[in-house]
N, C-alpha and C. Protein backbone atom coordinates (compact mmCIF):
# COMPACT_ATOMS: atom_id res chain seq x y z
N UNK A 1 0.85 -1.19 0.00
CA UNK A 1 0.00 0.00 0.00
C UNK A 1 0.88 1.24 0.00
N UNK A 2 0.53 2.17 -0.85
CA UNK A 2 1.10 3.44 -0.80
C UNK A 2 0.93 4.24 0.09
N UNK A 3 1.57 5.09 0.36
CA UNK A 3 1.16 6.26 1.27
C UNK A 3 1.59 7.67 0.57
N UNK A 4 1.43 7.68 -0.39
CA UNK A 4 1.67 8.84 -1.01
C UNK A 4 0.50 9.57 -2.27
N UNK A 5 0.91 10.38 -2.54
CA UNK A 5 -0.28 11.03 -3.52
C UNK A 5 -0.23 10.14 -4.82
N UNK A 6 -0.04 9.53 -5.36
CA UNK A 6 0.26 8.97 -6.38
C UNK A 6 -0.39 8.34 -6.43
N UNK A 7 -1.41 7.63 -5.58
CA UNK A 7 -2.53 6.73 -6.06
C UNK A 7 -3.68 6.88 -5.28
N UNK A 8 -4.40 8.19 -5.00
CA UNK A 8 -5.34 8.61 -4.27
C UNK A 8 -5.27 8.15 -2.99
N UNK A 9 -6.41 7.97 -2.27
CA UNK A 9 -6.50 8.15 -0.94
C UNK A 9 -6.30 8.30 0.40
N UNK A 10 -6.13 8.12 1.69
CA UNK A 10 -5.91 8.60 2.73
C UNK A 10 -4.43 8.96 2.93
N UNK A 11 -3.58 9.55 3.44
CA UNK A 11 -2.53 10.23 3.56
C UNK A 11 -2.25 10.27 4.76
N UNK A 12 -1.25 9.58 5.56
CA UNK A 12 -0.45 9.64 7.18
C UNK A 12 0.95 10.00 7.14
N UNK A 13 1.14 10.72 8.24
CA UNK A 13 2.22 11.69 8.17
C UNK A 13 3.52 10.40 7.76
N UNK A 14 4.62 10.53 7.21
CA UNK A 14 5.85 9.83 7.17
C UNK A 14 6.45 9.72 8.50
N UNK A 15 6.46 11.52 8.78
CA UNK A 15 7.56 11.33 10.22
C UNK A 15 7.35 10.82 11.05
N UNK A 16 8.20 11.03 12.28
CA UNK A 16 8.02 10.36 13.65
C UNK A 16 6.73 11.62 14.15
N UNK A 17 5.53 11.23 15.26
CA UNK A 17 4.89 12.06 15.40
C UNK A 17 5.62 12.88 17.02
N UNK A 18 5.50 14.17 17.22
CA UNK A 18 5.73 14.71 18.47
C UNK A 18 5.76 14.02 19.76
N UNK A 19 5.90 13.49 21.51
CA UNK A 19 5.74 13.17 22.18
C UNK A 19 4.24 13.63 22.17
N UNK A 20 3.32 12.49 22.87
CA UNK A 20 2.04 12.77 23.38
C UNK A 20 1.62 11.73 24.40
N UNK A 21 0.00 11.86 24.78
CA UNK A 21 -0.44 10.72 25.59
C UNK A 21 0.65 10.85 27.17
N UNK A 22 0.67 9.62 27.61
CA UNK A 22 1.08 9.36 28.50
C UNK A 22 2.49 9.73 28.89
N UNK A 23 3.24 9.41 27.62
CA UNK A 23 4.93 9.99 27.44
C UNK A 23 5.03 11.30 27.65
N UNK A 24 4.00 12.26 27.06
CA UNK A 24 4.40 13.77 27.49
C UNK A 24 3.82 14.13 28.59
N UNK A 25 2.62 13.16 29.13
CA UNK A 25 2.73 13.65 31.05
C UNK A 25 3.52 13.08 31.86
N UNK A 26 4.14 12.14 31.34
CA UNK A 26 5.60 11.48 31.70
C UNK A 26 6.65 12.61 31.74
N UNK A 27 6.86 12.99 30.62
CA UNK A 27 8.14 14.15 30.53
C UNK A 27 7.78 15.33 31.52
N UNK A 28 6.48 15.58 32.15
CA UNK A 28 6.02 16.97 33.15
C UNK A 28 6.69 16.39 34.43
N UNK A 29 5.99 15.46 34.51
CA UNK A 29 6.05 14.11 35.71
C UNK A 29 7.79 14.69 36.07
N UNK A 30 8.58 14.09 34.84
CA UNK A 30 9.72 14.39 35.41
C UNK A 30 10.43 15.36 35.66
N UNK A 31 9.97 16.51 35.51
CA UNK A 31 10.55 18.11 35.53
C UNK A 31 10.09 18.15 36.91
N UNK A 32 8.72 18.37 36.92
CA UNK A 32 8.05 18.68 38.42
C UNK A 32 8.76 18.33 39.13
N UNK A 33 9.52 16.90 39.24
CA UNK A 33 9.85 16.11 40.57
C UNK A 33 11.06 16.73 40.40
N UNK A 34 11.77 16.88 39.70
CA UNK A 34 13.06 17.22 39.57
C UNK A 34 12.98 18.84 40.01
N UNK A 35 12.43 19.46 39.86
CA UNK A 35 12.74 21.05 40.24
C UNK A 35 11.97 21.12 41.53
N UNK A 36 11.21 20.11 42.23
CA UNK A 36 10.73 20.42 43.40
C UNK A 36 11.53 19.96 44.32
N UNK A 37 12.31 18.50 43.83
CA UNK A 37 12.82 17.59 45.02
C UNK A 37 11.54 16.40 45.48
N UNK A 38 10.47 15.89 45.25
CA UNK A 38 9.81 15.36 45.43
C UNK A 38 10.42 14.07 44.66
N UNK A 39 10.35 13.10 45.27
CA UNK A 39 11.07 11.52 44.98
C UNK A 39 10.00 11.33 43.58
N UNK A 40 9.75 10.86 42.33
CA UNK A 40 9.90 10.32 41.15
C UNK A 40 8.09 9.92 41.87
N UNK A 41 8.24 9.02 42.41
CA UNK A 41 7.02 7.95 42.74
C UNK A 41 5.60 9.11 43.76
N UNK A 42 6.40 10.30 44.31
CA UNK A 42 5.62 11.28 44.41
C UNK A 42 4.34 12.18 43.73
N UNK A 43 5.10 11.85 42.30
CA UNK A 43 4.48 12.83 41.35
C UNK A 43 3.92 12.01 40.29
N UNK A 44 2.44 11.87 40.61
CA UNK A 44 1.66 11.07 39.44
C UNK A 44 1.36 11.41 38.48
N UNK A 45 0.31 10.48 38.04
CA UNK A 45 -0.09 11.40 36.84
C UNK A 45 -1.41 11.70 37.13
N UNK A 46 -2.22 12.30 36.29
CA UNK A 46 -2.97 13.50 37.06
C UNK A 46 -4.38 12.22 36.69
N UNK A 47 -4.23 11.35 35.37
CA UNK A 47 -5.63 10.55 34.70
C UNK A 47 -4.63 9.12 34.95
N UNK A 48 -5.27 8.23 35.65
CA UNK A 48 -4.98 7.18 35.81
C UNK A 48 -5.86 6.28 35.11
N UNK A 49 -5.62 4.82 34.69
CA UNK A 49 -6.75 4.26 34.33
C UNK A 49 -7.70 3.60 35.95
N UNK A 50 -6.10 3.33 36.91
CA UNK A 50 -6.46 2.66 38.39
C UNK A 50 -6.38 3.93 39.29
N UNK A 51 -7.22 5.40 39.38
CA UNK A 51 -6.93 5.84 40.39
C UNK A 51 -5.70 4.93 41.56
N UNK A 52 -6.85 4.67 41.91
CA UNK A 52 -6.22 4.01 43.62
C UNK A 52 -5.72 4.81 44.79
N UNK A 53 -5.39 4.88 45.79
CA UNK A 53 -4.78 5.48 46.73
C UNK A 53 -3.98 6.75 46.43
N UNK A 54 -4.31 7.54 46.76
CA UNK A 54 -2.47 8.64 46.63
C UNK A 54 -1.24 8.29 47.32
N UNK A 55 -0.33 8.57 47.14
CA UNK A 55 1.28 7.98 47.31
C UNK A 55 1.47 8.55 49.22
N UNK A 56 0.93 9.14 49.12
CA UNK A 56 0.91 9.46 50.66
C UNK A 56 -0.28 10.70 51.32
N UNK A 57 -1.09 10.47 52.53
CA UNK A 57 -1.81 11.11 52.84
C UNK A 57 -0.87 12.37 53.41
N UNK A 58 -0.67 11.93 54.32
CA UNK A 58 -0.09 13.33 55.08
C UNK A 58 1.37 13.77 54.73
N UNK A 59 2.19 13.52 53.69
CA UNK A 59 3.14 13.81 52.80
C UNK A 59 2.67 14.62 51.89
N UNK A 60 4.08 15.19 51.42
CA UNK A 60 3.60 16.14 50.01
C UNK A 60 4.00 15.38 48.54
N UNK A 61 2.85 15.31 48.19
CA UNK A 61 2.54 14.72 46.61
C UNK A 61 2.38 15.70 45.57
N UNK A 62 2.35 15.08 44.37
CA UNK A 62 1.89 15.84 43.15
C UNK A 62 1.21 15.11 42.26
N UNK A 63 -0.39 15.89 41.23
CA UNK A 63 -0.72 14.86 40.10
C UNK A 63 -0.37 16.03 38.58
N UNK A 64 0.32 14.95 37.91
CA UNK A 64 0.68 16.13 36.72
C UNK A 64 -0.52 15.36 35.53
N UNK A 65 -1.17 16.67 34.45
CA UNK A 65 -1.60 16.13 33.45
C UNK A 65 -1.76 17.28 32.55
N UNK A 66 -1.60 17.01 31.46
CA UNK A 66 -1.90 18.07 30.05
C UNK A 66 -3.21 18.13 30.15
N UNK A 67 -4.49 19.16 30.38
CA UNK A 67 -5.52 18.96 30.69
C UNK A 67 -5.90 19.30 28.95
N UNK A 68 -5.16 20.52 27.81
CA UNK A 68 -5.84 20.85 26.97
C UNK A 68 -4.45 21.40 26.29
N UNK A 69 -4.77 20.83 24.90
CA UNK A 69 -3.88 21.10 23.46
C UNK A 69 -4.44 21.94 22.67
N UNK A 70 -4.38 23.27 22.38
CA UNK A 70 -4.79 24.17 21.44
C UNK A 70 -3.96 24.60 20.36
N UNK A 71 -4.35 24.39 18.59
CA UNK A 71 -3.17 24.54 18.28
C UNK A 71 -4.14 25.84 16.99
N UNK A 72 -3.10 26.10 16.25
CA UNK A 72 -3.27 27.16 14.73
C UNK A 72 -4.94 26.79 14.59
N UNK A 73 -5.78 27.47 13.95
CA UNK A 73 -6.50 27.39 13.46
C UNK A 73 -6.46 27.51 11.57
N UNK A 74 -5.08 28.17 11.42
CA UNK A 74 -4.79 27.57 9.94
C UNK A 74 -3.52 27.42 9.94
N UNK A 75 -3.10 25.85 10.46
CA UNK A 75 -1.17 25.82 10.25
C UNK A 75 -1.13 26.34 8.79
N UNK A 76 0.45 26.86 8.94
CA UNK A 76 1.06 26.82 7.53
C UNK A 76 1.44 25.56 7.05
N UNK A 77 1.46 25.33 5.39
CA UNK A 77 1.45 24.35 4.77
C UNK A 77 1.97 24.64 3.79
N UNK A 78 3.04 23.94 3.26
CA UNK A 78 4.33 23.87 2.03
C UNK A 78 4.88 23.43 1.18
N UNK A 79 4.58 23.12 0.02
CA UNK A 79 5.48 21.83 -0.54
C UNK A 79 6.91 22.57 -0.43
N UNK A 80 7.67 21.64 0.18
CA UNK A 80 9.18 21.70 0.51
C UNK A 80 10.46 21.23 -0.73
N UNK A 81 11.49 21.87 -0.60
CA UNK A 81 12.35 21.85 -1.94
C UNK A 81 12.72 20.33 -1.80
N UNK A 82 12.32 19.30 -0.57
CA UNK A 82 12.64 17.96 -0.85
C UNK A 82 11.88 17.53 -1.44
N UNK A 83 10.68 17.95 -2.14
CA UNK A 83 9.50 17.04 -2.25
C UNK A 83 8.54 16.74 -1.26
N UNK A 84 8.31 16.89 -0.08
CA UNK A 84 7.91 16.90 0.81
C UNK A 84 6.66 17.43 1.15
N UNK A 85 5.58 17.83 1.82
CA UNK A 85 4.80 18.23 1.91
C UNK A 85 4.28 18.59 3.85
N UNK A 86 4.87 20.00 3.65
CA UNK A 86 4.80 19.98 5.62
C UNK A 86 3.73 20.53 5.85
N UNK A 87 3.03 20.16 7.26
CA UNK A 87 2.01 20.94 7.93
C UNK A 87 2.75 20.95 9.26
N UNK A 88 2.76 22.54 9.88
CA UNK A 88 3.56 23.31 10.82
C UNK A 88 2.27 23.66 11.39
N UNK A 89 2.22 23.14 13.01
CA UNK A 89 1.51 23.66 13.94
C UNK A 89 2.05 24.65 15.08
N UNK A 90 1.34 25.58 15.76
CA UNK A 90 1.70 26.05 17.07
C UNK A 90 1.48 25.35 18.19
N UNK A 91 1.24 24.49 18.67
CA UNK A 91 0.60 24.00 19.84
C UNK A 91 0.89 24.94 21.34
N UNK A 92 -0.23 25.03 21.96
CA UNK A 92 -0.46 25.93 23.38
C UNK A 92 -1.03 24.96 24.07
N UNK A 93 0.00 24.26 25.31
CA UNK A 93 -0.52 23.09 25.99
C UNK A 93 -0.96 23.88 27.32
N UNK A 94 -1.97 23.58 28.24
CA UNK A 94 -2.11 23.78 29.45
C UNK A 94 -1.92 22.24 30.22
N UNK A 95 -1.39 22.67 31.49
CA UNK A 95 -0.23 21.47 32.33
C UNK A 95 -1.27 21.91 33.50
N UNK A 96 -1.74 21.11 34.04
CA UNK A 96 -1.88 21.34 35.65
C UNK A 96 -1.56 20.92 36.67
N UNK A 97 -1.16 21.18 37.52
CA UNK A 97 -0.33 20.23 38.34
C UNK A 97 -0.93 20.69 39.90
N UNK A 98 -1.44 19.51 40.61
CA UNK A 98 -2.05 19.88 41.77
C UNK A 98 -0.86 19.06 43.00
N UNK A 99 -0.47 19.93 43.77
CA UNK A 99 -0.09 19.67 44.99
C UNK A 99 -0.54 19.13 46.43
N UNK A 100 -0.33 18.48 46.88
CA UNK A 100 -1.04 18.06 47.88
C UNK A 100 -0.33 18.00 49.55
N UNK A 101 -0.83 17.87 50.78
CA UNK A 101 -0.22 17.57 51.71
C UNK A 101 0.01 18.86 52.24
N UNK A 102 0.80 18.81 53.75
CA UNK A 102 1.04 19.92 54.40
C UNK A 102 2.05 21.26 53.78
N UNK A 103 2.74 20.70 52.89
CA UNK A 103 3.77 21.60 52.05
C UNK A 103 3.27 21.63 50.85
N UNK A 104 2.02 21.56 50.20
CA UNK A 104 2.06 21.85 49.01
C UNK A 104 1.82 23.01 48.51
N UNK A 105 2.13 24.29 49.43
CA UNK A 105 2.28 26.00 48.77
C UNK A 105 3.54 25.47 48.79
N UNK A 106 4.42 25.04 49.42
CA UNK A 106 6.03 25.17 49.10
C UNK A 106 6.78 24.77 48.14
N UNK A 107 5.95 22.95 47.68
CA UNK A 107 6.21 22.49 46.80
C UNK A 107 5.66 23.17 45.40
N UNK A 108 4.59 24.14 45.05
CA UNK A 108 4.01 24.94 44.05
C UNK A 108 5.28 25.61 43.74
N UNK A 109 5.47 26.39 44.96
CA UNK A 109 6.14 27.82 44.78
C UNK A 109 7.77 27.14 44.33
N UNK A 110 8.17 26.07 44.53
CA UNK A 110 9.12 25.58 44.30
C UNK A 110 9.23 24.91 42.84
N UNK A 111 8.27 24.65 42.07
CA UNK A 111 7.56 24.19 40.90
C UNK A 111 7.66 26.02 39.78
N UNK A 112 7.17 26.86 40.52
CA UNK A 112 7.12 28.05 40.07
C UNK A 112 8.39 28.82 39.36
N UNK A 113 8.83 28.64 40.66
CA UNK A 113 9.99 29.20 40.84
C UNK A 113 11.18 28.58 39.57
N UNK A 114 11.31 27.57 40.05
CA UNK A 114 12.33 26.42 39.27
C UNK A 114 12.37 26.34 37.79
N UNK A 115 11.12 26.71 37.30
CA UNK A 115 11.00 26.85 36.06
C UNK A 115 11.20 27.92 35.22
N UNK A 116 11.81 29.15 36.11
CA UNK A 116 11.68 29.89 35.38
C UNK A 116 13.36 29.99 35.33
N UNK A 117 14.55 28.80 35.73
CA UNK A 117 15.50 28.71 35.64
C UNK A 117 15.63 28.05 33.95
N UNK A 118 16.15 28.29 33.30
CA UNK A 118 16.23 28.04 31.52
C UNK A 118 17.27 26.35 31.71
N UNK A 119 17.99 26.33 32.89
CA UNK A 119 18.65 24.92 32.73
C UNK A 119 17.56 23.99 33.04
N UNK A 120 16.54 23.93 34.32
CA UNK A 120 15.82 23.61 34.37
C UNK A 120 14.58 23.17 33.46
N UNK A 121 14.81 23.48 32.27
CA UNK A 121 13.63 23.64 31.27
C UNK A 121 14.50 22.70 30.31
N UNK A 122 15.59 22.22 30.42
CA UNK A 122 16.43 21.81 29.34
C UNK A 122 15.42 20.51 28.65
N UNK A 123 15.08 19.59 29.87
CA UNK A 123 14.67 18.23 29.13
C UNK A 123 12.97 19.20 28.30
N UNK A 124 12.49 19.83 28.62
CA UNK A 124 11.60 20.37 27.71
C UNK A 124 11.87 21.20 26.63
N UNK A 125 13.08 21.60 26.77
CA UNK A 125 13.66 22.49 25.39
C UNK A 125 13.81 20.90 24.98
N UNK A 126 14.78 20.38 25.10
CA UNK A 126 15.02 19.32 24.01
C UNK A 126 13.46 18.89 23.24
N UNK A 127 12.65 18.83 24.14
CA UNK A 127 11.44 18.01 23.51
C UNK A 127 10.39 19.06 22.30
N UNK A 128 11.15 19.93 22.65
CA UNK A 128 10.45 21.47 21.50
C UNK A 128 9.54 22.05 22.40
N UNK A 129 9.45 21.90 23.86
CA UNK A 129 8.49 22.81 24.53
C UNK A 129 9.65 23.85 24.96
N UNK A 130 8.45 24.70 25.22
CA UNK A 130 8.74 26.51 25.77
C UNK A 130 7.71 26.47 27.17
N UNK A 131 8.18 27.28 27.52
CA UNK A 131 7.20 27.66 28.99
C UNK A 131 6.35 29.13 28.07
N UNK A 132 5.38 29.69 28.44
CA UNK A 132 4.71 30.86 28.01
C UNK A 132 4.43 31.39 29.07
N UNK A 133 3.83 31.04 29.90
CA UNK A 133 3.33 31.32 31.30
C UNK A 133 3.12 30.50 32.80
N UNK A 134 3.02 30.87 34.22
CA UNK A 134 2.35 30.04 34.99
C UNK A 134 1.35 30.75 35.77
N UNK A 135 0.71 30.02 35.88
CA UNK A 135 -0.67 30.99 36.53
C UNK A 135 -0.32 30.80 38.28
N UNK A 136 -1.12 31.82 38.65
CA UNK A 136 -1.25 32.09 40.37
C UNK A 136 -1.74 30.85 40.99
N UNK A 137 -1.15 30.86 42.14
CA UNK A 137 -1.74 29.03 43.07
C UNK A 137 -2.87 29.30 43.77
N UNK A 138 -3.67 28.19 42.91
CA UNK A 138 -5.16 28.34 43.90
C UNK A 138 -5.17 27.64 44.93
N UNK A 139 -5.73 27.67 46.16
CA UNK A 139 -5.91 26.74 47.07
C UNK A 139 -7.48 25.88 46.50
N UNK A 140 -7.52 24.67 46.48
CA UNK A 140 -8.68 24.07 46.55
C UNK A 140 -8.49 22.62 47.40
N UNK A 141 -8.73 22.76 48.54
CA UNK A 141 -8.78 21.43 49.36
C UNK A 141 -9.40 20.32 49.10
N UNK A 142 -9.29 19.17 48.67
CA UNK A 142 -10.15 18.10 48.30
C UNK A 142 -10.39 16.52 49.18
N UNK A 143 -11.80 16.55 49.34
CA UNK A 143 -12.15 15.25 49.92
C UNK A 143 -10.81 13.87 49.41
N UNK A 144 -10.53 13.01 50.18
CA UNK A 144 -10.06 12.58 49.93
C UNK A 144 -9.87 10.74 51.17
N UNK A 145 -10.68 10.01 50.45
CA UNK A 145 -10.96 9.28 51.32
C UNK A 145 -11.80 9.72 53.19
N UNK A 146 -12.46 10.40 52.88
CA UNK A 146 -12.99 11.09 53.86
C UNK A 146 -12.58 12.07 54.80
N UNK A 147 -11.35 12.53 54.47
CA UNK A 147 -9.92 13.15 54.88
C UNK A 147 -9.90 14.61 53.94
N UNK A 148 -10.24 15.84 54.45
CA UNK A 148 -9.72 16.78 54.12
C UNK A 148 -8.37 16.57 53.73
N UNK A 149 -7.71 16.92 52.36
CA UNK A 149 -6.42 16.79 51.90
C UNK A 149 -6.19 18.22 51.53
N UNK A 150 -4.57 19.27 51.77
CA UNK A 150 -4.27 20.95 51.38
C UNK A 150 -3.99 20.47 50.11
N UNK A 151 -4.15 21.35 49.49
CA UNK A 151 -4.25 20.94 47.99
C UNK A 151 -4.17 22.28 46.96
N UNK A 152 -3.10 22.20 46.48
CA UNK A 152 -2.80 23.79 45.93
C UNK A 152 -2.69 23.47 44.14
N UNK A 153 -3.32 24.16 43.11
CA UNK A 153 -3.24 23.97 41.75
C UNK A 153 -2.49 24.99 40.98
N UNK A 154 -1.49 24.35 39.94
CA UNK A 154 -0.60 25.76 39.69
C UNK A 154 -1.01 25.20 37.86
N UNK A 155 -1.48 26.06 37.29
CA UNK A 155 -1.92 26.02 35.86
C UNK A 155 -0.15 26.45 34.93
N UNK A 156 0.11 25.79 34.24
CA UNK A 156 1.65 26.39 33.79
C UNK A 156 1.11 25.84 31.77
N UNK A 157 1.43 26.75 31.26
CA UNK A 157 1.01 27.41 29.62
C UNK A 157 2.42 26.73 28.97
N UNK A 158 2.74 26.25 28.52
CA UNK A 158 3.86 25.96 27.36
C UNK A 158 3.40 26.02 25.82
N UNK A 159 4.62 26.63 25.20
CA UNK A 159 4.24 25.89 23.54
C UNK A 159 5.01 25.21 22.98
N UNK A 160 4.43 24.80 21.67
CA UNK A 160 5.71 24.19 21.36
C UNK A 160 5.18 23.63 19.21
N UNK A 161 6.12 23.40 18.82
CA UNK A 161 5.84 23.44 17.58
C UNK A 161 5.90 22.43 16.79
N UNK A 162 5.24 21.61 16.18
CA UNK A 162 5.42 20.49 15.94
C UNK A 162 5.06 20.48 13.85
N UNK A 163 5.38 19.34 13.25
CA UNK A 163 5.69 19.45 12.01
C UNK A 163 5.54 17.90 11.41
N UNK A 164 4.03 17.77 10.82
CA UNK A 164 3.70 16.94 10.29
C UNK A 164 4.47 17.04 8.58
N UNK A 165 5.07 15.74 8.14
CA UNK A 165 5.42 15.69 6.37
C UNK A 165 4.57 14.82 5.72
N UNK A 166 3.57 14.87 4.52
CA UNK A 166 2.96 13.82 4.32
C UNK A 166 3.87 14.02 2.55
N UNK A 167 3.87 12.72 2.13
CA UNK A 167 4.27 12.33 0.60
C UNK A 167 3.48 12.88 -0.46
N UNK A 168 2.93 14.43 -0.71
CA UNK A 168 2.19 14.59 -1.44
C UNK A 168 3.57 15.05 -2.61
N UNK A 169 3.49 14.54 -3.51
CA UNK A 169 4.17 15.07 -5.02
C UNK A 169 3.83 15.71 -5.18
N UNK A 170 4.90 16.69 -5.97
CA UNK A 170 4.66 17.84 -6.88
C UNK A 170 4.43 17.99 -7.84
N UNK A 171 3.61 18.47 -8.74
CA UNK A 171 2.88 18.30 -10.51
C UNK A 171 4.21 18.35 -11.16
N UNK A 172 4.44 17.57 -11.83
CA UNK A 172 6.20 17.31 -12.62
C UNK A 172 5.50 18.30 -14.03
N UNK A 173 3.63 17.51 -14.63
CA UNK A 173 3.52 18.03 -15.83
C UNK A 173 2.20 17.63 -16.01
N UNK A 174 1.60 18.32 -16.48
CA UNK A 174 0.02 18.35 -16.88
C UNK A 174 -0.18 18.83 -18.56
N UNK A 175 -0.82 18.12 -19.04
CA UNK A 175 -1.42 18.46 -20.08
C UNK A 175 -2.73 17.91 -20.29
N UNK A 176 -3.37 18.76 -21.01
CA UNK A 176 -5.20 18.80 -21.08
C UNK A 176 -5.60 19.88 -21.67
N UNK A 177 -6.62 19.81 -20.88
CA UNK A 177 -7.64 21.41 -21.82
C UNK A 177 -8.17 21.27 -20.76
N UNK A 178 -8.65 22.82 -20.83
CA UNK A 178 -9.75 23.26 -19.72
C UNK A 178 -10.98 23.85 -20.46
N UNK A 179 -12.40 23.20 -20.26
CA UNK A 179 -13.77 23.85 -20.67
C UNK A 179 -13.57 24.70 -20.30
N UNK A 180 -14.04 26.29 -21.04
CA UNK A 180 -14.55 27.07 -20.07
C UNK A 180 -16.35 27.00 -20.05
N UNK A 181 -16.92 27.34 -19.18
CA UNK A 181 -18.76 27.41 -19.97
C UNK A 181 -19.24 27.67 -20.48
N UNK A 182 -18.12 28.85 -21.92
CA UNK A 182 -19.22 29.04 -23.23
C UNK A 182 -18.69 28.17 -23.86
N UNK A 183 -18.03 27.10 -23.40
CA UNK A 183 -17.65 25.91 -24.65
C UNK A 183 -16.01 26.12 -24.91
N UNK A 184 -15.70 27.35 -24.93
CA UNK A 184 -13.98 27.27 -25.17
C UNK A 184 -13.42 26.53 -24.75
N UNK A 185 -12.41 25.85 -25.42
CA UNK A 185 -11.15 24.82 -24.83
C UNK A 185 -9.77 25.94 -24.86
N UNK A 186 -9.37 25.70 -24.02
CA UNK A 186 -8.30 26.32 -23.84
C UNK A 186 -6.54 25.10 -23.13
N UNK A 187 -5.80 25.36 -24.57
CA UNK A 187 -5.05 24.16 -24.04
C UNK A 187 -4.08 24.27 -22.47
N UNK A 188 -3.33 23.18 -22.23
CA UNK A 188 -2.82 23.40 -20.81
C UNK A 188 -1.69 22.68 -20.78
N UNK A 189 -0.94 22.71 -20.79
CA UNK A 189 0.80 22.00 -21.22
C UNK A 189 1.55 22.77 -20.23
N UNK A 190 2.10 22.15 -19.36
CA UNK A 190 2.82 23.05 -18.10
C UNK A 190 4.45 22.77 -18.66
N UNK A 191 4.61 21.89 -19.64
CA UNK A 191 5.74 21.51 -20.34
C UNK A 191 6.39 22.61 -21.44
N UNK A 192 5.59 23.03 -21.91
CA UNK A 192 5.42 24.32 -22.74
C UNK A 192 4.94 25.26 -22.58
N UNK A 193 4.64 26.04 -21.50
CA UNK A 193 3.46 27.39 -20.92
C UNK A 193 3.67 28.39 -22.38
N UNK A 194 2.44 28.96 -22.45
CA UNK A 194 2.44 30.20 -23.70
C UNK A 194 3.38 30.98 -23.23
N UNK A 195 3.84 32.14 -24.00
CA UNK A 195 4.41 33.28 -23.67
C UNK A 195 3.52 34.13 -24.11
């Protein structure tokens, strides 16, 4: 089966696609823990398929998750001097990351803070994210096994740019005629264009 323009139908990108899913709340997962100091197994993920328990009640935890991907409403699109055919998105991810336990303003503000160090951001530069913004820490305390749990939410904005290639060819050569609707033919040879 083809995957290219050359014999009509459906079209999937060639390249490798961007990190997503689980791997890129994986890659938050690991910044968070790393710029807070919170041990690896601290910092969940925010959509489990097994909830289950939190990693500790009266400890300070974290749940990380990409809640929302907003991207171009018209990427740019190119045929490329390889032959190639790119679609270039913006993507604007929102990250939320809720804190939990007796330190979780410290662990926020430590989340806050940390990120706005550029070494700190490295494993997300590599991955093509940017930071854009972080929003103010809300307090929202949440039931939690019948247990009031402190519980602080820090909203943090990244972008990042990603670049679909699909195999569409480039017209090498056309020849035909074109109707017009009073009947004219008008010839079409891209091999020979009029002067």
């Amino acid at each position: 089966m083809s995957n290219d323009s050359s014999t009509g139908g459906y079209l999937l990108p060639t390249n490798t696609a961007p990190i997503n899913d689980e791997a890129l709340d994986d890659l938050f997962r690991g910044v968070i823990a790393a710029v807070t100091g919170l041990a690896p197994r601290f910092v969940v993920r925010r959509f489990k398929a097994e909830p289950g328990a939190p990693p500790q009640f009266d400890g300070t935890w974290a749940a990380v998750g990409v809640l929302a991907i907003d991207d171009d409403d018209f990427p740019y699109q190119a045929m490329q001097a390889d032959e190639t055919y790119k679609l270039v998105q913006h993507e604007v991810l929102q990250v939320m990351v809720s804190f939990y336990g007796a330190k979780a303003q410290q662990a926020a503000r430590a989340a806050r803070n940390g990120l706005q160090i550029g070494q700190n951001r490295d494993a997300l530069t590599a991955a093509g994210i940017v930071l854009q913004d972080v929003g103010a820490p809300v307090r929202a305390p949440e039931l939690i096994n019948s247990r009031w749990s402190n519980r602080i939410d820090v909203s943090f904005t990244f972008k990042r740019q990603t670049t679909d290639t699909f195999a569409i060819l480039p017209v090498a050569t056309v020849v035909g005629t074109i109707t017009e609707t009073t009947g004219n033919q008008l010839p079409l040879n891209t091999d020979n264009p009029p002067h």
